[in-house]
C-alpha atoms as a PDB file:
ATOM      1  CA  UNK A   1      73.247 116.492  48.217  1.00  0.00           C
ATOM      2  CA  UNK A   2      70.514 118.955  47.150  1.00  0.00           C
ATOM      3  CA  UNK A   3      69.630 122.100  48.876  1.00  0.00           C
ATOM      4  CA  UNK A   4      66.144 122.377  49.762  1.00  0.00           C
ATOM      5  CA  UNK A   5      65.051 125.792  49.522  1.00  0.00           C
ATOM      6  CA  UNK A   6      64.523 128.084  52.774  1.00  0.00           C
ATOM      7  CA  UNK A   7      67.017 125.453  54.839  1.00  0.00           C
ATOM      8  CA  UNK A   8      70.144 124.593  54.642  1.00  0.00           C
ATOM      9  CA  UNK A   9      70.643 120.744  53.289  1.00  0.00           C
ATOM     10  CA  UNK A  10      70.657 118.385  56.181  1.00  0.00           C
ATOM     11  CA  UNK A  11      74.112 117.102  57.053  1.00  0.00           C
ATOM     12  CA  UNK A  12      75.370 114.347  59.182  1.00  0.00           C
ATOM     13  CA  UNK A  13      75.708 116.557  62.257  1.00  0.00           C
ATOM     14  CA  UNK A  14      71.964 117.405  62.671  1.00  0.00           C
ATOM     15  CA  UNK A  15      71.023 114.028  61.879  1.00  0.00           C
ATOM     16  CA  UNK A  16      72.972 112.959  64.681  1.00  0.00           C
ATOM     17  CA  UNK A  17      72.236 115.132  66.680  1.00  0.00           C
ATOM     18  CA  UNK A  18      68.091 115.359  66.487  1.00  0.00           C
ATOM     19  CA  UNK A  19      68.444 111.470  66.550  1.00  0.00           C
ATOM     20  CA  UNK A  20      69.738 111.401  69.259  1.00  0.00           C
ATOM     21  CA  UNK A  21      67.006 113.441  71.364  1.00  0.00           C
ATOM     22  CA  UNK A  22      64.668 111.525  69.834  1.00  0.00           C
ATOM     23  CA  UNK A  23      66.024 108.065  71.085  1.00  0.00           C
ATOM     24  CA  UNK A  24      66.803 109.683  74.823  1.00  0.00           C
ATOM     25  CA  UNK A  25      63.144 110.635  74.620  1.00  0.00           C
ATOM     26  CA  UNK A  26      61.464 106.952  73.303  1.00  0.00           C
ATOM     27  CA  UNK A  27      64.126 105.100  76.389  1.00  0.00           C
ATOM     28  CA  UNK A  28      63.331 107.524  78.969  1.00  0.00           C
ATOM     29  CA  UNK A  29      60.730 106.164  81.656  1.00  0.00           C
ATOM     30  CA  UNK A  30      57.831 107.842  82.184  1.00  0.00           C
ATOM     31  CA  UNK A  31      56.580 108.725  85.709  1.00  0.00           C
ATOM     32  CA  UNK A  32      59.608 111.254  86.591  1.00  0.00           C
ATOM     33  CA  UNK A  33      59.322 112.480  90.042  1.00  0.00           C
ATOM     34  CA  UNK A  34      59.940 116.245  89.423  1.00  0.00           C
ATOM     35  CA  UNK A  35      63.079 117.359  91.137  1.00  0.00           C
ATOM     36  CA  UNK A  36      64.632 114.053  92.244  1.00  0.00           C
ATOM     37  CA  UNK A  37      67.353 112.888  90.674  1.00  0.00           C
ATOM     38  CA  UNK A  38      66.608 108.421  91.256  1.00  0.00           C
ATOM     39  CA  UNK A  39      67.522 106.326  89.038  1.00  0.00           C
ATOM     40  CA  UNK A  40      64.680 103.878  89.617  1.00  0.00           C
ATOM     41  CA  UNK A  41      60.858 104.292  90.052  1.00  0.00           C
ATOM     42  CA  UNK A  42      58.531 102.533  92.658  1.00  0.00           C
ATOM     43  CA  UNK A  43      56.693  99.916  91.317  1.00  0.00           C
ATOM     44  CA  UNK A  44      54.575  98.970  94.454  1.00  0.00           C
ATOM     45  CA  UNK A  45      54.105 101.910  96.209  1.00  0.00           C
ATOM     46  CA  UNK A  46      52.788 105.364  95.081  1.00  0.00           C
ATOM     47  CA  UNK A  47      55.402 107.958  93.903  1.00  0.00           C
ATOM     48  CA  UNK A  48      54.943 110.470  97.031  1.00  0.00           C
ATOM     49  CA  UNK A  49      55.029 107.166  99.332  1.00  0.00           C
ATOM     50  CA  UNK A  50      58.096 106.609  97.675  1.00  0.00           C
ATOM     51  CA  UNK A  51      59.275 110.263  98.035  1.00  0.00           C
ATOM     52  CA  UNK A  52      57.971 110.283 101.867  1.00  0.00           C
ATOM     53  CA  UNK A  53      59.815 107.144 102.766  1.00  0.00           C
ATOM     54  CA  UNK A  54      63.243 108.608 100.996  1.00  0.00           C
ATOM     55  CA  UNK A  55      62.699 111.541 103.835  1.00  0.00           C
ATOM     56  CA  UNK A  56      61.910 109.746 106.605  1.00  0.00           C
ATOM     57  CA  UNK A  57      65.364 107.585 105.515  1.00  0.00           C
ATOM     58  CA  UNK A  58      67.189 110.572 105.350  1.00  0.00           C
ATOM     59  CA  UNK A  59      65.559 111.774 108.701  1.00  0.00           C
ATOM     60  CA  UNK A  60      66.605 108.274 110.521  1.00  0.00           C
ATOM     61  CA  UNK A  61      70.274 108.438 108.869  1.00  0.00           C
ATOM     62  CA  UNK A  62      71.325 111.917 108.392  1.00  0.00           C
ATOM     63  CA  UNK A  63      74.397 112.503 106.489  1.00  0.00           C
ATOM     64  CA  UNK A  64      74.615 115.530 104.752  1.00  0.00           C
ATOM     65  CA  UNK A  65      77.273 114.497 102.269  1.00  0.00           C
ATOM     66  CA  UNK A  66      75.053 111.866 100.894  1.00  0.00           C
ATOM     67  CA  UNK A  67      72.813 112.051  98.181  1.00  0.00           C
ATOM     68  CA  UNK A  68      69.402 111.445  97.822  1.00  0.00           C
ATOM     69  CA  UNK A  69      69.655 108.750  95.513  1.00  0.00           C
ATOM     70  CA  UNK A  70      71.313 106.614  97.726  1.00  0.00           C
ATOM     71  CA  UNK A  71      68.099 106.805 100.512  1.00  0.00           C
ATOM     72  CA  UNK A  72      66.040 106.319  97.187  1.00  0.00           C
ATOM     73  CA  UNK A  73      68.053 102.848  96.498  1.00  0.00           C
ATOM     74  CA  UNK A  74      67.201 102.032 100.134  1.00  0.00           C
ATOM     75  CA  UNK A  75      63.491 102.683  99.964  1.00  0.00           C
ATOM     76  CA  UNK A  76      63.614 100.620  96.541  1.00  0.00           C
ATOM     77  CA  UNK A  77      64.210  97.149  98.435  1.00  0.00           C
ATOM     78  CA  UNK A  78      61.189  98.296 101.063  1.00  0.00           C
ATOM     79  CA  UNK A  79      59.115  98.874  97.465  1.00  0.00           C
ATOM     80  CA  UNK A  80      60.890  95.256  96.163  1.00  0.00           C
ATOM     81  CA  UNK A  81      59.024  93.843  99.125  1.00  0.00           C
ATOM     82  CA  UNK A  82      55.809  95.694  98.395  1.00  0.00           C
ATOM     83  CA  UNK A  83      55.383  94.047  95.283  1.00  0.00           C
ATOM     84  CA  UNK A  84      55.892  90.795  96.187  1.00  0.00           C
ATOM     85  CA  UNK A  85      53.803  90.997  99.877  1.00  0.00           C
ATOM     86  CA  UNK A  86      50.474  92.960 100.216  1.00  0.00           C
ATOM     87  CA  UNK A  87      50.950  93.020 103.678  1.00  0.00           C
ATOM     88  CA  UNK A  88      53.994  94.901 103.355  1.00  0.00           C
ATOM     89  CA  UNK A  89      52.543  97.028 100.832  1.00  0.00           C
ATOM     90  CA  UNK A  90      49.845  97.845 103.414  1.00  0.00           C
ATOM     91  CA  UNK A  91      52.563  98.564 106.367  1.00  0.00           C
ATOM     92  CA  UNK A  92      54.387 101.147 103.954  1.00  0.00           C
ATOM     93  CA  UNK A  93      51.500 102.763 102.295  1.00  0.00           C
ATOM     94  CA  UNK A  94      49.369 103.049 106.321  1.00  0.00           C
ATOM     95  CA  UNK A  95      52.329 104.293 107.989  1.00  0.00           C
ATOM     96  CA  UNK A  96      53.258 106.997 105.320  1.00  0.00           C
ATOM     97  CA  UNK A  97      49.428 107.862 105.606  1.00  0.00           C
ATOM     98  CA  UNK A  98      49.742 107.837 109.335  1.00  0.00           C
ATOM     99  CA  UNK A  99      52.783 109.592 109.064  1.00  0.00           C
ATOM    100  CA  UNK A 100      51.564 112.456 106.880  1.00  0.00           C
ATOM    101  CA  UNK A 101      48.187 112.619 109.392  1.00  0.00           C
ATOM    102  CA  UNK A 102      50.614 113.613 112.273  1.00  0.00           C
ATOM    103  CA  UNK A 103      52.549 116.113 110.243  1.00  0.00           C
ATOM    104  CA  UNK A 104      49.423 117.950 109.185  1.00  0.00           C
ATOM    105  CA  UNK A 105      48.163 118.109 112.488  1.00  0.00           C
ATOM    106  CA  UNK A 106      51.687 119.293 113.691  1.00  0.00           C
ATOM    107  CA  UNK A 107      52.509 121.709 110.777  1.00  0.00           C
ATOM    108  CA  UNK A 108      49.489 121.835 108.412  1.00  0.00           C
ATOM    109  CA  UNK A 109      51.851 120.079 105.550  1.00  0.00           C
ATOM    110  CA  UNK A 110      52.490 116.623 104.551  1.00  0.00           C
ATOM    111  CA  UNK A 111      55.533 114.841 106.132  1.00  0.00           C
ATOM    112  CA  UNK A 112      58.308 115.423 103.284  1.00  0.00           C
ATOM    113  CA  UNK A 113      57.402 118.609 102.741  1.00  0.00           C
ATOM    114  CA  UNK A 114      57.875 120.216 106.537  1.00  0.00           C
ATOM    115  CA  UNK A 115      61.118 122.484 106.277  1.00  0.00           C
ATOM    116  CA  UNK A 116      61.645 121.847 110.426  1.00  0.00           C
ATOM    117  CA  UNK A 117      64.061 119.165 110.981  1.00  0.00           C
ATOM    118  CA  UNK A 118      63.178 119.065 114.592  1.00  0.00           C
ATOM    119  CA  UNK A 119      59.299 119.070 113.711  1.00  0.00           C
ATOM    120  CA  UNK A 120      60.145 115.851 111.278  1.00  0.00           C
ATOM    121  CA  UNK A 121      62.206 114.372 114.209  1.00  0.00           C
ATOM    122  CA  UNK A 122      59.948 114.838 117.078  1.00  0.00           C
ATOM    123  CA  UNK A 123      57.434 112.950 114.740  1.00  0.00           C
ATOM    124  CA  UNK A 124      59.552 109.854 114.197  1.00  0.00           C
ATOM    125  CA  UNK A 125      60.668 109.892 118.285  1.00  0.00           C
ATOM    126  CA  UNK A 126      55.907 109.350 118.615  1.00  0.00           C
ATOM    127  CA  UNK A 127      56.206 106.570 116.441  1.00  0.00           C
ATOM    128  CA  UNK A 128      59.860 104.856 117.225  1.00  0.00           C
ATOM    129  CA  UNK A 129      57.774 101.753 118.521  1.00  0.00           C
ATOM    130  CA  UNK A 130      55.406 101.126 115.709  1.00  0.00           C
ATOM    131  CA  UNK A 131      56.343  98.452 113.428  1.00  0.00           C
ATOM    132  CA  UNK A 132      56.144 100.269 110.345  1.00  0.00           C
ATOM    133  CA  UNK A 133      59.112 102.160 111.823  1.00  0.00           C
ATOM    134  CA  UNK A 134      60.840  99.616 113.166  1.00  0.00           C
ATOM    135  CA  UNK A 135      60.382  98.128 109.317  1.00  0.00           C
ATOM    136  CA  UNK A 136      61.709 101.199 107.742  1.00  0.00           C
ATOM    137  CA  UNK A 137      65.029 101.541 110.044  1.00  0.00           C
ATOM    138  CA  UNK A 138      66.045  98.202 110.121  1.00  0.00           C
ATOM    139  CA  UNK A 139      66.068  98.104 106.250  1.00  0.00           C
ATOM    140  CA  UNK A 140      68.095 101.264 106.188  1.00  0.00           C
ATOM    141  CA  UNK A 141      71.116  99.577 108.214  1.00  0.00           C
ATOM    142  CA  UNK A 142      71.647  97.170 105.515  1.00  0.00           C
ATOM    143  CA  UNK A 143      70.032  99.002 102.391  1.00  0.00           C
ATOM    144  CA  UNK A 144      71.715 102.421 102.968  1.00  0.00           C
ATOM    145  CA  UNK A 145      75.522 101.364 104.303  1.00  0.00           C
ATOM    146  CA  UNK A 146      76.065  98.276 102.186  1.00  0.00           C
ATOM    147  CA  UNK A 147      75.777 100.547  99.327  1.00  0.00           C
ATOM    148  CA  UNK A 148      79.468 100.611  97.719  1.00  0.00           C
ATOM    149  CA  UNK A 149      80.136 103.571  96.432  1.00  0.00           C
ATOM    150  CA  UNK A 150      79.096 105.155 100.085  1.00  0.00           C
ATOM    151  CA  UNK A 151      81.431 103.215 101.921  1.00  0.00           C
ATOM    152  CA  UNK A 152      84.991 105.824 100.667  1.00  0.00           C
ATOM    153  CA  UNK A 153      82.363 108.354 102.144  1.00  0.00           C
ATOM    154  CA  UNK A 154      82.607 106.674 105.654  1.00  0.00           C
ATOM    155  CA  UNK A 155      85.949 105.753 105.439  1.00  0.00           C
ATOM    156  CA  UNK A 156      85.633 102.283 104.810  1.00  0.00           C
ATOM    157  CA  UNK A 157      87.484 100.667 102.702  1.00  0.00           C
ATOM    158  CA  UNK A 158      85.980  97.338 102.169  1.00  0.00           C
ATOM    159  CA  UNK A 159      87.141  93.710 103.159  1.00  0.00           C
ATOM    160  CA  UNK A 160      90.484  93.326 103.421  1.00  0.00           C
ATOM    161  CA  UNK A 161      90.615  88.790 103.729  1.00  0.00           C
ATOM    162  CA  UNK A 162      91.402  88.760 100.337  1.00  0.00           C
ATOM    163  CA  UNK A 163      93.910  91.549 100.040  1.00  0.00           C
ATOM    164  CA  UNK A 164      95.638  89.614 103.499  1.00  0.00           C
ATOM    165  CA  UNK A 165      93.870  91.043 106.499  1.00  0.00           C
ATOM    166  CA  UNK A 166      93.822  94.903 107.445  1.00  0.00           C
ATOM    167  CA  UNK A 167      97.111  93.801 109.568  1.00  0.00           C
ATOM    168  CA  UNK A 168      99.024  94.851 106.687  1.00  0.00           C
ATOM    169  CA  UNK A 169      96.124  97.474 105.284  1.00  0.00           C
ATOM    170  CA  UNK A 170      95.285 100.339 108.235  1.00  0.00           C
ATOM    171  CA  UNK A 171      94.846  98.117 111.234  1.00  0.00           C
ATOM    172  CA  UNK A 172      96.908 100.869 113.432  1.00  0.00           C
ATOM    173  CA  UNK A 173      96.081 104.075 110.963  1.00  0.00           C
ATOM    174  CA  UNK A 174      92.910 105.329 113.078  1.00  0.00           C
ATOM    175  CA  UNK A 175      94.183 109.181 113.950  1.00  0.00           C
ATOM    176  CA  UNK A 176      91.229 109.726 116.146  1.00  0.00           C
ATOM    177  CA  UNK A 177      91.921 107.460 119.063  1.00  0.00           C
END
């Protein structure tokens, strides 16, 4: 291979390796939200809808020792819904905006950016009632803790009817009782 003058001769290495950047940057989707680490995008809803509803899920189901991007896979079936209803679409997008209205008149911020847990609470006890709530919660039940890789995290381990029951797998292991 030549040397081209004021460079050293490309070798397989670089190649490689400035390849590869450039194919992580033509695959990577556009419309990051800065600072979150989701693996998926809304696709109905607007991004800080998105980000406010992934709040107000971790504000319903607090558990410290899960991540983000398990409340963001939540929020994505509420945003799966979105696209294919515009009246759930409008239920999401009016109660974030409702949502956010309260917060700024309580704090002078947006909802998912007030750093008082108790301020974000006291704000969800208001509007417990309201349906966009009520829509919200009941989708975290099953879109939050029938997430798999969450359930060693709870101490679930998983069915047991095809393993032969929990009889023989932890039915009398419980050290708390």
């Amino acid at each position: 291979m030549a040397e081209v003058v004021g460079r050293a001769a490309p070798n397989r290495r670089s190649f490689l390796k400035g390849g590869a950047g450039l194919l992580a940057m033509t695959i990577m989707p556009s419309g990051v939200i800065v600072g979150r680490a989701w693996s998926q995008m809304p696709r109905a809803t607007k991004p800080e809808t998105f980000a406010t509803l992934v709040q107000m899920s971790r504000d319903i189901y607090p558990h410290a020792m899960v991540e983000d991007k398990y409340y963001a896979n939540a929020v994505d079936i509420l945003d799966q819904a979105a696209r294919a209803s515009e009246a759930d679409l409008a239920v999401l997008e009016d109660g974030v905006t409702k949502l956010n209205e309260t917060a700024r008149t309580t704090a002078d911020t947006d909802y998912a950016s007030m750093t008082s847990d108790e301020d974000r609470a006291a704000i969800l006890d208001e509007m417990e009632s309201d349906p966009f709530f009520q829509k919200v919660r009941s989708n975290l039940v099953v879109g939050l803790y029938n997430q798999k890789e969450l359930w060693p995290m709870f101490g679930y381990e998983g069915a047991s009817a095809d393993k032969g029951g929990y009889i023989d797998r932890g039915f009398d292991d419980i050290d708390w009782l």
